[in-house]
PDB file of N, CA and C in Angstrom:
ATOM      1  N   UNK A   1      -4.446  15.510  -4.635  1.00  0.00           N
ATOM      2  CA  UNK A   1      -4.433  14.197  -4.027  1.00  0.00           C
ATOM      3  C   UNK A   1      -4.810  13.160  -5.076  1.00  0.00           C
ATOM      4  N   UNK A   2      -4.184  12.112  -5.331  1.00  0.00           N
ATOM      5  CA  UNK A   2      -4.489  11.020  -6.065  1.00  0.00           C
ATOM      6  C   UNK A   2      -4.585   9.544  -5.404  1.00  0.00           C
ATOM      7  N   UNK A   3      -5.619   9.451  -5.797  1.00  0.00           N
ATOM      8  CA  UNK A   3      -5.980   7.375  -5.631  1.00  0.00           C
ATOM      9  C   UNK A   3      -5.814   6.591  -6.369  1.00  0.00           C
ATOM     10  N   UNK A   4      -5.516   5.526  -5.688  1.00  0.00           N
ATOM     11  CA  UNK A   4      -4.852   4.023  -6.695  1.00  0.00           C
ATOM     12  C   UNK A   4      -5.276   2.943  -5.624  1.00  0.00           C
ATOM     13  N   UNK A   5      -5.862   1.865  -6.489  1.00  0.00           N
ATOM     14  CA  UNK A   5      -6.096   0.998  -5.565  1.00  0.00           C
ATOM     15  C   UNK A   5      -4.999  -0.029  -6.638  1.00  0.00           C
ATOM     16  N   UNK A   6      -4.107  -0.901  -5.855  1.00  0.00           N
ATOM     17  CA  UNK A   6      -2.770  -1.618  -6.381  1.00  0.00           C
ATOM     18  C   UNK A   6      -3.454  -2.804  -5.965  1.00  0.00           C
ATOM     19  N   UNK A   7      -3.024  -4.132  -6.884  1.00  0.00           N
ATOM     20  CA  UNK A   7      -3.712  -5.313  -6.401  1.00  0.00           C
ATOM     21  C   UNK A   7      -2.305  -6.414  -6.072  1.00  0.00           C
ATOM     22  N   UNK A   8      -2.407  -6.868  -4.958  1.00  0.00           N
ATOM     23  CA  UNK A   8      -1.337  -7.243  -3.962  1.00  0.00           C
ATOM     24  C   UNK A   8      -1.721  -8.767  -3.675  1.00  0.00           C
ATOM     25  N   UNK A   9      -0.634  -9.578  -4.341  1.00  0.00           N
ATOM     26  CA  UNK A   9      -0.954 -10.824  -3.835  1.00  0.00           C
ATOM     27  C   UNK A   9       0.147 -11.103  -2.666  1.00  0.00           C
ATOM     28  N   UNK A  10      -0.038 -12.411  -2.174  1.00  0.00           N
ATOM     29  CA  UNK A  10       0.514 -12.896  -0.363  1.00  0.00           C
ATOM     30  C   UNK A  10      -0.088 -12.076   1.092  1.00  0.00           C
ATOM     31  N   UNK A  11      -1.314 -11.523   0.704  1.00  0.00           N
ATOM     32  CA  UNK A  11      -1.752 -10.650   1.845  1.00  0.00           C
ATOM     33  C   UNK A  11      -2.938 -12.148   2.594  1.00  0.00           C
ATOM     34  N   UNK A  12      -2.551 -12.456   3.397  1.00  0.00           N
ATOM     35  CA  UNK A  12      -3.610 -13.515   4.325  1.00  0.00           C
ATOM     36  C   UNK A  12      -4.327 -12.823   5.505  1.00  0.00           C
ATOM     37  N   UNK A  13      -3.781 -12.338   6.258  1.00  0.00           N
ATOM     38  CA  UNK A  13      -4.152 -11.889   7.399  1.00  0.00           C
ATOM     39  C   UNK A  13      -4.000 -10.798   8.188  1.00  0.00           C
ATOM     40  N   UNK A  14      -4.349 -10.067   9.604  1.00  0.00           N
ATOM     41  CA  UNK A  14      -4.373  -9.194  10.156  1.00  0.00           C
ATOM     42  C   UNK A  14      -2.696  -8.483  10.217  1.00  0.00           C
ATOM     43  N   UNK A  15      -1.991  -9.180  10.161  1.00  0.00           N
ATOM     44  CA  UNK A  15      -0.546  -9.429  10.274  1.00  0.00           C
ATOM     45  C   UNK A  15      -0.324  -8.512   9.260  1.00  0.00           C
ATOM     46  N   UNK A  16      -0.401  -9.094   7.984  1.00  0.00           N
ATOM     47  CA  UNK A  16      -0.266  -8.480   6.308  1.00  0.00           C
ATOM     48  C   UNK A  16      -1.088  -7.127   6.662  1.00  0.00           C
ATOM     49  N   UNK A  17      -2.267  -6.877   6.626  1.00  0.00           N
ATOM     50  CA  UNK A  17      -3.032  -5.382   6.808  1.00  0.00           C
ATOM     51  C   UNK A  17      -1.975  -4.596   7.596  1.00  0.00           C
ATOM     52  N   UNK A  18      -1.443  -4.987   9.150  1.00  0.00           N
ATOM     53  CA  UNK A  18      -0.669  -4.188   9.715  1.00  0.00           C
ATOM     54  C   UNK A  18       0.551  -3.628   9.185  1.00  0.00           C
ATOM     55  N   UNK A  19       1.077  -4.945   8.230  1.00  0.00           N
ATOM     56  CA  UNK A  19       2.741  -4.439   8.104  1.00  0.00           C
ATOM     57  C   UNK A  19       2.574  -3.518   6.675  1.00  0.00           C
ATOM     58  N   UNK A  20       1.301  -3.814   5.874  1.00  0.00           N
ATOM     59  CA  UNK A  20       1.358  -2.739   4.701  1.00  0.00           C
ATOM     60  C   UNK A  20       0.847  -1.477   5.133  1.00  0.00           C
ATOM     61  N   UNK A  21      -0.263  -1.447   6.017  1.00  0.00           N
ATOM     62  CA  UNK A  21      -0.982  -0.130   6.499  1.00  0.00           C
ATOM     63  C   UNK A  21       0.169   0.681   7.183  1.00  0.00           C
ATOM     64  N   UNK A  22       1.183  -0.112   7.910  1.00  0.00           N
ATOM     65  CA  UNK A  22       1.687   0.883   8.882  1.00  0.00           C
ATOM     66  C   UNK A  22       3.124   1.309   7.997  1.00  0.00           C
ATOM     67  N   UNK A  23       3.665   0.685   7.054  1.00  0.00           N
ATOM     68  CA  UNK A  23       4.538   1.042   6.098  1.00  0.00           C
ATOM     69  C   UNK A  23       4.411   2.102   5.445  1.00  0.00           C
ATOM     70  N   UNK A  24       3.159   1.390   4.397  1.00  0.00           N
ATOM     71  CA  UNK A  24       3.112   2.423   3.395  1.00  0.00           C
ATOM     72  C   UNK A  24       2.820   3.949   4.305  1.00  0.00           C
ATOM     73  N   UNK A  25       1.662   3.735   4.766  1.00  0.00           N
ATOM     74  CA  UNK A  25       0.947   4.719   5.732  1.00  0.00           C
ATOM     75  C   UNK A  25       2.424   5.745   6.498  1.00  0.00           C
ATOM     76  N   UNK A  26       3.520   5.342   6.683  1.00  0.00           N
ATOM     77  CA  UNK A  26       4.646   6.276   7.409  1.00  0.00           C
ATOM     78  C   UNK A  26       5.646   6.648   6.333  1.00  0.00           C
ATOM     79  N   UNK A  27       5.082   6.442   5.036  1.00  0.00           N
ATOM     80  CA  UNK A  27       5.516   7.269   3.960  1.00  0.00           C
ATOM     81  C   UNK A  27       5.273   8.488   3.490  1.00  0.00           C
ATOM     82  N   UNK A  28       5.994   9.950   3.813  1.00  0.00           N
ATOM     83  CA  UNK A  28       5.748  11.189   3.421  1.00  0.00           C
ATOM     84  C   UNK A  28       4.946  11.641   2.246  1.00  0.00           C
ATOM     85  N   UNK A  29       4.015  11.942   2.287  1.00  0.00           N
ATOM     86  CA  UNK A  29       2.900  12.134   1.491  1.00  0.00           C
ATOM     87  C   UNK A  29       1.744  11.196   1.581  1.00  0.00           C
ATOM     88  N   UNK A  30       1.241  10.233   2.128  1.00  0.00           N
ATOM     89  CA  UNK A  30       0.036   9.505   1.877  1.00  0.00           C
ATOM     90  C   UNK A  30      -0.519   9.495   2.981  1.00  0.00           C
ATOM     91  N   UNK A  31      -2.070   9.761   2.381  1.00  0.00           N
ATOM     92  CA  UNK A  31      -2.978  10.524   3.651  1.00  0.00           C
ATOM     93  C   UNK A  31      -3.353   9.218   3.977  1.00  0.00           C
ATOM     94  N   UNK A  32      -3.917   8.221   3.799  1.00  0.00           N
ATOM     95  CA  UNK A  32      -4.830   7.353   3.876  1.00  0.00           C
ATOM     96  C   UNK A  32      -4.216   5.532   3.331  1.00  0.00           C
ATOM     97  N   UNK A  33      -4.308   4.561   4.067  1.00  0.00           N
ATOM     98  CA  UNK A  33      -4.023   3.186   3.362  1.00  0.00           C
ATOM     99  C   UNK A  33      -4.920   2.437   3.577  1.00  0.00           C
ATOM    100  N   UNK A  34      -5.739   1.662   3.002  1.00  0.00           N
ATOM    101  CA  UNK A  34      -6.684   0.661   3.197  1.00  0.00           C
ATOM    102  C   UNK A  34      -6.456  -0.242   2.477  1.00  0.00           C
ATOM    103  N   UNK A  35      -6.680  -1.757   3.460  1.00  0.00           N
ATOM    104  CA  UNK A  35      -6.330  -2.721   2.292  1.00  0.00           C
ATOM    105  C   UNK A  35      -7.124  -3.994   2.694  1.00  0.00           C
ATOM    106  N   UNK A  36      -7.792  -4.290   1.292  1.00  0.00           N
ATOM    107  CA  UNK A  36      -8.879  -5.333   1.437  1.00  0.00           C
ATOM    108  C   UNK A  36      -8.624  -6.557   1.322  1.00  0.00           C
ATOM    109  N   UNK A  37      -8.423  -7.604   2.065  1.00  0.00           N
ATOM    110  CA  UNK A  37      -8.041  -8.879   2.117  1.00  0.00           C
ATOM    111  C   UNK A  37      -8.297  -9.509   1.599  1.00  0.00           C
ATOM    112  N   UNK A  38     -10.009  -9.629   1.249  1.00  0.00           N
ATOM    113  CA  UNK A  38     -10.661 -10.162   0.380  1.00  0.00           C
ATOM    114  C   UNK A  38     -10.366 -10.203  -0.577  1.00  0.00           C
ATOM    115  N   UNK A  39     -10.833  -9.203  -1.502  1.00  0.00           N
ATOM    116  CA  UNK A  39     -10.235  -8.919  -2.847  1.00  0.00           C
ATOM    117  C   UNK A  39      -8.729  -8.341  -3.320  1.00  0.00           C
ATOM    118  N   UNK A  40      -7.847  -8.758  -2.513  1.00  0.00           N
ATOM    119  CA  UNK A  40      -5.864  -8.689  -2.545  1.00  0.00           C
ATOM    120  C   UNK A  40      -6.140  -7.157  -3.183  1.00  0.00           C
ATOM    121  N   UNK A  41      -6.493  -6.125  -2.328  1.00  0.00           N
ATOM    122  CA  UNK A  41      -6.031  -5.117  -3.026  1.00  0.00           C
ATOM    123  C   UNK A  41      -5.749  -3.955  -1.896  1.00  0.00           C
ATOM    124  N   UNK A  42      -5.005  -3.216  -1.942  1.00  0.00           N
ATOM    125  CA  UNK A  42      -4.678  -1.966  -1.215  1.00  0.00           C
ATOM    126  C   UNK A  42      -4.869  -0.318  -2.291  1.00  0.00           C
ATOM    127  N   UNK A  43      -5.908   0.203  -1.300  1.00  0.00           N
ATOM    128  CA  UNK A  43      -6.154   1.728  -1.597  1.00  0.00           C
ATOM    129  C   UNK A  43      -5.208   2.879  -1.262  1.00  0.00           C
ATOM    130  N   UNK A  44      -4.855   3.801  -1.992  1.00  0.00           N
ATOM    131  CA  UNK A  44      -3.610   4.738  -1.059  1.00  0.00           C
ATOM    132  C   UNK A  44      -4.121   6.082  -1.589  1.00  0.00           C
ATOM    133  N   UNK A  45      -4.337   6.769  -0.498  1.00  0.00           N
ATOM    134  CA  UNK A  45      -4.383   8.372  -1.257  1.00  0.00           C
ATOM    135  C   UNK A  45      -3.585   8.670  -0.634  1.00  0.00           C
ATOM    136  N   UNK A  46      -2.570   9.886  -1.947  1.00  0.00           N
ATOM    137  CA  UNK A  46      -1.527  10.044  -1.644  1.00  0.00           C
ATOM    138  C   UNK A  46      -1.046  11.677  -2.259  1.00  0.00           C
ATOM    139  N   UNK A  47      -0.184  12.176  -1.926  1.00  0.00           N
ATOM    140  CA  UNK A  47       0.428  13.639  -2.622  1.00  0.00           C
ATOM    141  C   UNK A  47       1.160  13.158  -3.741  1.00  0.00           C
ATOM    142  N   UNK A  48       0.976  12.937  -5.130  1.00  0.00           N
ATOM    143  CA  UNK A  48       1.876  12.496  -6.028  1.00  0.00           C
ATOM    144  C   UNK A  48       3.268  13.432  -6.010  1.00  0.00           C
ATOM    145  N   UNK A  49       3.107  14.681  -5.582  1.00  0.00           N
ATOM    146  CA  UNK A  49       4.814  15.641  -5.451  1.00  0.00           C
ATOM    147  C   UNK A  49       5.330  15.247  -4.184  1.00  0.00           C
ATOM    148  N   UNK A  50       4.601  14.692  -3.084  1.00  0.00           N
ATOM    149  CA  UNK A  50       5.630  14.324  -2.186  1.00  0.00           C
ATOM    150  C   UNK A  50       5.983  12.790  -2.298  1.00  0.00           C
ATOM    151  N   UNK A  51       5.147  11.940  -3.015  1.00  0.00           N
ATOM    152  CA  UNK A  51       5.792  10.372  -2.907  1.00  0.00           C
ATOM    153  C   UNK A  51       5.420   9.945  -4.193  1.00  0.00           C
ATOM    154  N   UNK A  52       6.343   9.160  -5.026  1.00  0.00           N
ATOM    155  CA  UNK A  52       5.614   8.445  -6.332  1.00  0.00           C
ATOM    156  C   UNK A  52       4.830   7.208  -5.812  1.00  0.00           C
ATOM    157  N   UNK A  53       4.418   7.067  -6.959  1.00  0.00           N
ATOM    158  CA  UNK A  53       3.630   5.297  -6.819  1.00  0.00           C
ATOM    159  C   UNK A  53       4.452   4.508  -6.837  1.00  0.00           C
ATOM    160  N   UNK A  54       5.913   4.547  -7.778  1.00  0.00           N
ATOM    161  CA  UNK A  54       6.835   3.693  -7.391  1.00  0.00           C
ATOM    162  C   UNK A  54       7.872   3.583  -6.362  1.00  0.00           C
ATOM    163  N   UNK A  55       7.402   4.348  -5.107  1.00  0.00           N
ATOM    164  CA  UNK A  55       7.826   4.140  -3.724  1.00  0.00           C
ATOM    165  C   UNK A  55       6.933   3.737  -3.182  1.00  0.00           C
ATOM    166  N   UNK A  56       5.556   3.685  -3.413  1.00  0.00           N
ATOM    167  CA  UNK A  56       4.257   2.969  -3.283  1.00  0.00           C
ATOM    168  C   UNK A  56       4.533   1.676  -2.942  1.00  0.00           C
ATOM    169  N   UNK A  57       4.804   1.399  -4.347  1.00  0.00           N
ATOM    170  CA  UNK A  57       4.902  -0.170  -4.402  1.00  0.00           C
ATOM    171  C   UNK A  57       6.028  -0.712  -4.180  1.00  0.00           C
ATOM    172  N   UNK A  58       7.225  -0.202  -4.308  1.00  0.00           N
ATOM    173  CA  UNK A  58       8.575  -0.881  -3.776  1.00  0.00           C
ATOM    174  C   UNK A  58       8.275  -1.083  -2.131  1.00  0.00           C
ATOM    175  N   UNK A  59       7.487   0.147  -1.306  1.00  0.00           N
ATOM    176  CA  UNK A  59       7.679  -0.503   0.195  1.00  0.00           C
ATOM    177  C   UNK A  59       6.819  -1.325   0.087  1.00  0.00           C
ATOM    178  N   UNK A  60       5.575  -1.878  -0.663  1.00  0.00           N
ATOM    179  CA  UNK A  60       4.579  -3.102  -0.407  1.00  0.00           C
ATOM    180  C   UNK A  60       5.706  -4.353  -0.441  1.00  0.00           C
ATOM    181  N   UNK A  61       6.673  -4.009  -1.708  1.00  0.00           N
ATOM    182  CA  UNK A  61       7.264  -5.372  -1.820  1.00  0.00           C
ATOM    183  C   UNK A  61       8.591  -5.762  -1.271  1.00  0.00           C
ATOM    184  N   UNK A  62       9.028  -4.501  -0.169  1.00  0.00           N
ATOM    185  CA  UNK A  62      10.216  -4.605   0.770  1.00  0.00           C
ATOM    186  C   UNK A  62       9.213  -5.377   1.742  1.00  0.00           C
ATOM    187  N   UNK A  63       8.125  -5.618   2.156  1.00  0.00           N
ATOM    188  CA  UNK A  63       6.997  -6.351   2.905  1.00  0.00           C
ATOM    189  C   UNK A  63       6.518  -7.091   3.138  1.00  0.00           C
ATOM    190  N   UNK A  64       7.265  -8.250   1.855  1.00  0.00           N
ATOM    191  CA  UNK A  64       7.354  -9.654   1.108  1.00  0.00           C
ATOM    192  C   UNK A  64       5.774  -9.747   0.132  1.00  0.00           C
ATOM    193  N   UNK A  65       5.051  -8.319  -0.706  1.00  0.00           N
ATOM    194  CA  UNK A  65       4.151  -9.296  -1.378  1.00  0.00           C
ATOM    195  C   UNK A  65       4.465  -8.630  -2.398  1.00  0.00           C
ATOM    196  N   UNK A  66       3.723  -9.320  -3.184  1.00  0.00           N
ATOM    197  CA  UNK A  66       3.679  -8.751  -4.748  1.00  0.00           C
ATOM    198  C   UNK A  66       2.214  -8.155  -5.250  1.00  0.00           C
ATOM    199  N   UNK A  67       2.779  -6.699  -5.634  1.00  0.00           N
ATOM    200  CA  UNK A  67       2.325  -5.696  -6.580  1.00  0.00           C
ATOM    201  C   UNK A  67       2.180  -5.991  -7.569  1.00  0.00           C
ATOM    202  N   UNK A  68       0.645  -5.972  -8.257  1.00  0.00           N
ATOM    203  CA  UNK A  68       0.747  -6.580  -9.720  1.00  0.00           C
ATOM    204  C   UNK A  68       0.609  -5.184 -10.358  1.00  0.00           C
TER     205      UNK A  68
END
């Protein structure tokens, strides 16, 4: 299992938490999504053989924000 916390700008509100938590989160392999509003960042533990990080971050930014 591997962690990455990705730092995500355009995240404002409860809205943003839902549409990245429930995205990323229904991606095959990732156990866990948390994402801190405060500090624009989202946590993901994930199976690196069942999902890369760069399906990670392409669904954050099919989501309208940006992955730095």
């Amino acid at each position: 299992m591997e962690n990455v916390t990705l730092n995500v700008k355009g995240m404002s509100c409860g809205h943003c938490v839902k549409a990245i938590e429930g995205s990323v989160g229904e991606l095959k392999g990732v156990e866990k999504v948390s994402v801190d509003l405060e500090n624009a960042k989202v946590s993901v533990q994930f199976d690196a053989d069942a999902v890369s990080l760069n399906k990670i971050k392409e669904t954050i930014d099919d989501q309208g924000y940006d992955v730095a």
